[in-house]
Protein backbone atom coordinates (compact mmCIF):
# COMPACT_ATOMS: atom_id res chain seq x y z
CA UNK A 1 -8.96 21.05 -6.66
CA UNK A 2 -5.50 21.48 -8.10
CA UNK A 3 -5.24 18.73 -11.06
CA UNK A 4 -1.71 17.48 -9.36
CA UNK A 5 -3.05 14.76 -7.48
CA UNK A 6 -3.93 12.82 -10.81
CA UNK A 7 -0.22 12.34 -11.41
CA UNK A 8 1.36 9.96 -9.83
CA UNK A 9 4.97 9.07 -8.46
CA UNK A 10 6.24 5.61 -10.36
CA UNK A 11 5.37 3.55 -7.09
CA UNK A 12 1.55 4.75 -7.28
CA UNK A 13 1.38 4.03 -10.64
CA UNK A 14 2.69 0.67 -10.19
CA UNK A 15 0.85 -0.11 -7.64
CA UNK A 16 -2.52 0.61 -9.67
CA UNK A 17 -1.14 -1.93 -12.30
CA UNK A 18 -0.82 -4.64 -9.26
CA UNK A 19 -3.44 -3.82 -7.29
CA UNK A 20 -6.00 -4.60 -10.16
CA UNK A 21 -4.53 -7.52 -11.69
CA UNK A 22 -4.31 -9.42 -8.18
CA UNK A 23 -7.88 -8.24 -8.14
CA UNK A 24 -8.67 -10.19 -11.08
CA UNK A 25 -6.67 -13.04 -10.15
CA UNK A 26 -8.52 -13.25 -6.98
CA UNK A 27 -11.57 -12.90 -7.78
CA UNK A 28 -11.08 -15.51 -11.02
CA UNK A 29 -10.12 -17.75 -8.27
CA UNK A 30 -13.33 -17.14 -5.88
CA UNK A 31 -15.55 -17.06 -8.72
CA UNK A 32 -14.94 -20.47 -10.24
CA UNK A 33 -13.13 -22.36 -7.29
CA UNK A 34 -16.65 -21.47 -5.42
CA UNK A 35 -18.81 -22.51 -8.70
CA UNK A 36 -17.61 -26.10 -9.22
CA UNK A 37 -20.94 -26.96 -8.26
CA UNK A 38 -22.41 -26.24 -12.20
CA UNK A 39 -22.84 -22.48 -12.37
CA UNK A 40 -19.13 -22.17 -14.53
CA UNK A 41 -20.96 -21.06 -17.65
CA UNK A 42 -23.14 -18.90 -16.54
CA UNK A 43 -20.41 -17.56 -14.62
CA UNK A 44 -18.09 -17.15 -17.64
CA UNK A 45 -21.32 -15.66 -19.52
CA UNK A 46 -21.42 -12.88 -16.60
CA UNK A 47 -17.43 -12.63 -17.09
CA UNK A 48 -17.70 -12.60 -20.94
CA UNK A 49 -20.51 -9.45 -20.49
CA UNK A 50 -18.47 -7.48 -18.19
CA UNK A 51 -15.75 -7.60 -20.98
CA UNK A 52 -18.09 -6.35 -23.68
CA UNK A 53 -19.71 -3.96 -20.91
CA UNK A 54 -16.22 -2.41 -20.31
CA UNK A 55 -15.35 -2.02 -23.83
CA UNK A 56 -18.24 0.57 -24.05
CA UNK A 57 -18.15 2.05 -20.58
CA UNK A 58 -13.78 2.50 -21.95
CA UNK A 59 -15.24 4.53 -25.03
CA UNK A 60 -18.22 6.46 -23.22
CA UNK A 61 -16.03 7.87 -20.66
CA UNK A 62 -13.25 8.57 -22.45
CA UNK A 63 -15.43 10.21 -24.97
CA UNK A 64 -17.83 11.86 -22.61
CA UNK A 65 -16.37 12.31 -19.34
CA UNK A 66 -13.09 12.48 -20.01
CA UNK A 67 -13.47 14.77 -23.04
CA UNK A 68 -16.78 16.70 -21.99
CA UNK A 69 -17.27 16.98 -18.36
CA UNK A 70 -15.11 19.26 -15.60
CA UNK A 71 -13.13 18.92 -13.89
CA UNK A 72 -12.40 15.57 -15.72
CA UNK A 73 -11.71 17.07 -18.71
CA UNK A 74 -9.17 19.42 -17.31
CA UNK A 75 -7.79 16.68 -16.07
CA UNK A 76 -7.56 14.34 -19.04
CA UNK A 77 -6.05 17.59 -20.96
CA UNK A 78 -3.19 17.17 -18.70
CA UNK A 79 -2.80 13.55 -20.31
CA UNK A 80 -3.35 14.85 -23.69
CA UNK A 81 -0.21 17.78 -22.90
CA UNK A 82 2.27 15.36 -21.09
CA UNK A 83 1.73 12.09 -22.73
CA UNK A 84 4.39 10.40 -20.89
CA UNK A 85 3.48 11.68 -17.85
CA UNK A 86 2.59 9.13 -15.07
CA UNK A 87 -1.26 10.41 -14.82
CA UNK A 88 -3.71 8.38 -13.15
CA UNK A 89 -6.81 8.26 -11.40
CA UNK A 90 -5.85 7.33 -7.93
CA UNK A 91 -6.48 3.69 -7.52
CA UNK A 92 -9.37 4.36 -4.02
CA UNK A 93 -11.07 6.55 -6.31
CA UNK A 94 -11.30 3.56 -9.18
CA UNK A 95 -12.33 1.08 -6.91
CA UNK A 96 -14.70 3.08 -5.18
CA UNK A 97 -15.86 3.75 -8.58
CA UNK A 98 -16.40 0.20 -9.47
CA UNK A 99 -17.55 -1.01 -5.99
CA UNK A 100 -20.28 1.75 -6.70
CA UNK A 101 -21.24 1.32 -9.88
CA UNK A 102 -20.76 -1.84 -11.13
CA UNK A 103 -20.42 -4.50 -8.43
CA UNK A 104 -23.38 -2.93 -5.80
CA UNK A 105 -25.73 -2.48 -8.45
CA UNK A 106 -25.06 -6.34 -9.92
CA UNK A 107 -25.79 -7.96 -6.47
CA UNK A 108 -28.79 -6.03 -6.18
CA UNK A 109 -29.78 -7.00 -10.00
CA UNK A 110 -28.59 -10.83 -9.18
CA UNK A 111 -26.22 -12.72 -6.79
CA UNK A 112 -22.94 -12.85 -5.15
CA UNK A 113 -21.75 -14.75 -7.58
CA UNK A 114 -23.42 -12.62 -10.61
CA UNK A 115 -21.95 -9.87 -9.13
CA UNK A 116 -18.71 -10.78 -8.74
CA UNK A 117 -18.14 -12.66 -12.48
CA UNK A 118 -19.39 -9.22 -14.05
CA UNK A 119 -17.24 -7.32 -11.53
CA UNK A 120 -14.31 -9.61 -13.01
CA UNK A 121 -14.98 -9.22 -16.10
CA UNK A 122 -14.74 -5.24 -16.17
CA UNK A 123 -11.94 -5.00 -13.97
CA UNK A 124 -10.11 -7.67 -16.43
CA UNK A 125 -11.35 -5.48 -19.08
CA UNK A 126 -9.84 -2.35 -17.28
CA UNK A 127 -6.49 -4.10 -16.88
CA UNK A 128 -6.25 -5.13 -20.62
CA UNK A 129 -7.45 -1.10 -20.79
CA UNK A 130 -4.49 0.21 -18.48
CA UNK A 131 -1.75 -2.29 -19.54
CA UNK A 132 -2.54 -0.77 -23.71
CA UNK A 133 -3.05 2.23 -22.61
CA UNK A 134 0.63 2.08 -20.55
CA UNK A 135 2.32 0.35 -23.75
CA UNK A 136 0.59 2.83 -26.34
CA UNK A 137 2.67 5.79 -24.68
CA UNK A 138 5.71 4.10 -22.77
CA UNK A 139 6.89 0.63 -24.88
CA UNK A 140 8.99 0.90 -27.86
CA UNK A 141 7.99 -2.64 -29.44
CA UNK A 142 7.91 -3.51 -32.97
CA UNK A 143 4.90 -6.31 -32.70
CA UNK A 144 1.81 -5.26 -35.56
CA UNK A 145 -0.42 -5.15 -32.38
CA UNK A 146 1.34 -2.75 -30.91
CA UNK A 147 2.43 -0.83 -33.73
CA UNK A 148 -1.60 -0.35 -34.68
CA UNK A 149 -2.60 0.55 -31.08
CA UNK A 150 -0.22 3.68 -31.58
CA UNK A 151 -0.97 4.56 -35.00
CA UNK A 152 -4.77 4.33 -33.43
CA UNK A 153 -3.88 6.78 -30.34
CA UNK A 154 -1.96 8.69 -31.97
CA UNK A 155 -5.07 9.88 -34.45
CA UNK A 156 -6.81 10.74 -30.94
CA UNK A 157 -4.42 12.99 -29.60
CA UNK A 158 -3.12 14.90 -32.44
CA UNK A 159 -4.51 18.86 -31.54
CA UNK A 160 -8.10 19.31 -32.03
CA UNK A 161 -8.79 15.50 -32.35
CA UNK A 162 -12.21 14.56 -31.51
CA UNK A 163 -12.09 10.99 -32.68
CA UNK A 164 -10.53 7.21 -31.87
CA UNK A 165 -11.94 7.39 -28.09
CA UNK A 166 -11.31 3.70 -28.12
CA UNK A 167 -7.95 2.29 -26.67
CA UNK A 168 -8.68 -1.45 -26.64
CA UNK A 169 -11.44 -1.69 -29.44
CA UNK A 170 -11.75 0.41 -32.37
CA UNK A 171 -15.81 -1.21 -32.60
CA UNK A 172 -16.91 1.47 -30.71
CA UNK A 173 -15.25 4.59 -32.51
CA UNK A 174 -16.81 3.14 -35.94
CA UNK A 175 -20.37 2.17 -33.65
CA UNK A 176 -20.90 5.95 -33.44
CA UNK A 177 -19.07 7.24 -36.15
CA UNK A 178 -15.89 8.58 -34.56
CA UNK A 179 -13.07 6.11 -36.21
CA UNK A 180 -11.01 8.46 -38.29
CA UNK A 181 -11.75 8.84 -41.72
CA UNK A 182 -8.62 7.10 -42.97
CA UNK A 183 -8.89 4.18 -40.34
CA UNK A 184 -8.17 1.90 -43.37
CA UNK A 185 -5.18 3.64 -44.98
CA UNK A 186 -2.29 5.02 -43.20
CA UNK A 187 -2.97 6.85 -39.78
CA UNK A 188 0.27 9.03 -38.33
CA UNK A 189 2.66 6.09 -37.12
CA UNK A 190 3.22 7.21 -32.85
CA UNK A 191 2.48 9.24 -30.24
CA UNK A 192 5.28 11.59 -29.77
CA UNK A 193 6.65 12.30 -26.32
């Protein structure tokens, strides 16, 4: 398969950004306007463990999958060529993804409601994901945040860089020993286009 389907026009792209936050939005809204009945914490437990789930599912895959296994590496290489390039996964193949891994296997583990708070939480973890990922190679702001997130990804994609998987969470990268080795002192200061 010819690796030109992974980049999108700016529409697509877009569209990926909306399509998953209304997602999130929506299902925040089913989860806890159908929960008023005393299952809210347990709810935002499920939410709060999706989060941390995603945070290591992010690194894993980026590290593993994205960096290890074809045709996805081959792929993600295209990324690593053409930062600035508009490449994404094609939002039915995401949400297939997710349907199939995350949400089906939850409401066989639990309940609708499980389910769908844990669902929530990783797709609001994947939209914090996109939207960084988005700003670390498209946004020229000046805010620390933002400034660090760069410095970070930009350690990651220098030539021959097999460290810094993580884009929202450095944890990971220092979990299983893949934060650079100057992660305290001064890392390069961008990605360049």
């Amino acid at each position: 398969m010819d690796a030109g389907w992974i980049e999108r026009s700016r529409l697509g792209y877009f569209a990926d950004f909306a399509f998953y936050s209304l997602t999130v939005v929506a299902l925040a809204g089913l989860e806890f306007g159908r929960l008023a009945g005393g299952h809210q914490w347990q709810a935002l437990a499920c939410v709060g463990a999706g989060l941390g789930a995603w945070t290591l599912l992010e690194y894993l895959v980026h590290r593993y999958v994205l960096h290890g296994v074809r045709p996805f590496s081959r792929w993600h290489a295209m990324h690593h060529e053409r930062p600035r390039a508009l490449i994404a996964t094609p939002t039915p193949v995401t949400a297939a993804l997710f349907a199939a891994l995350i949400f089906l296997p939850a409401f066989e583990l639990g309940s609708l409601w499980f389910s769908g708070a844990l669902t929530l939480g990783v797709l609001a973890g994947f939209v914090t994901y996109s939207s960084a990922h988005h700003a670390v190679h498209h946004v020229h702001g000046r805010s620390a945040l933002l400034l660090g997130l760069k410095r970070w990804h930009a350690l990651h994609h220098r030539r021959g860089a097999s460290e810094c998987y993580g884009v929202t969470t450095r944890f990971w990268d220092h979990v299983f020993g893949t934060a650079h080795r100057t992660a305290r002192g001064n890392p390069p200061a961008s990605i360049q286009a």
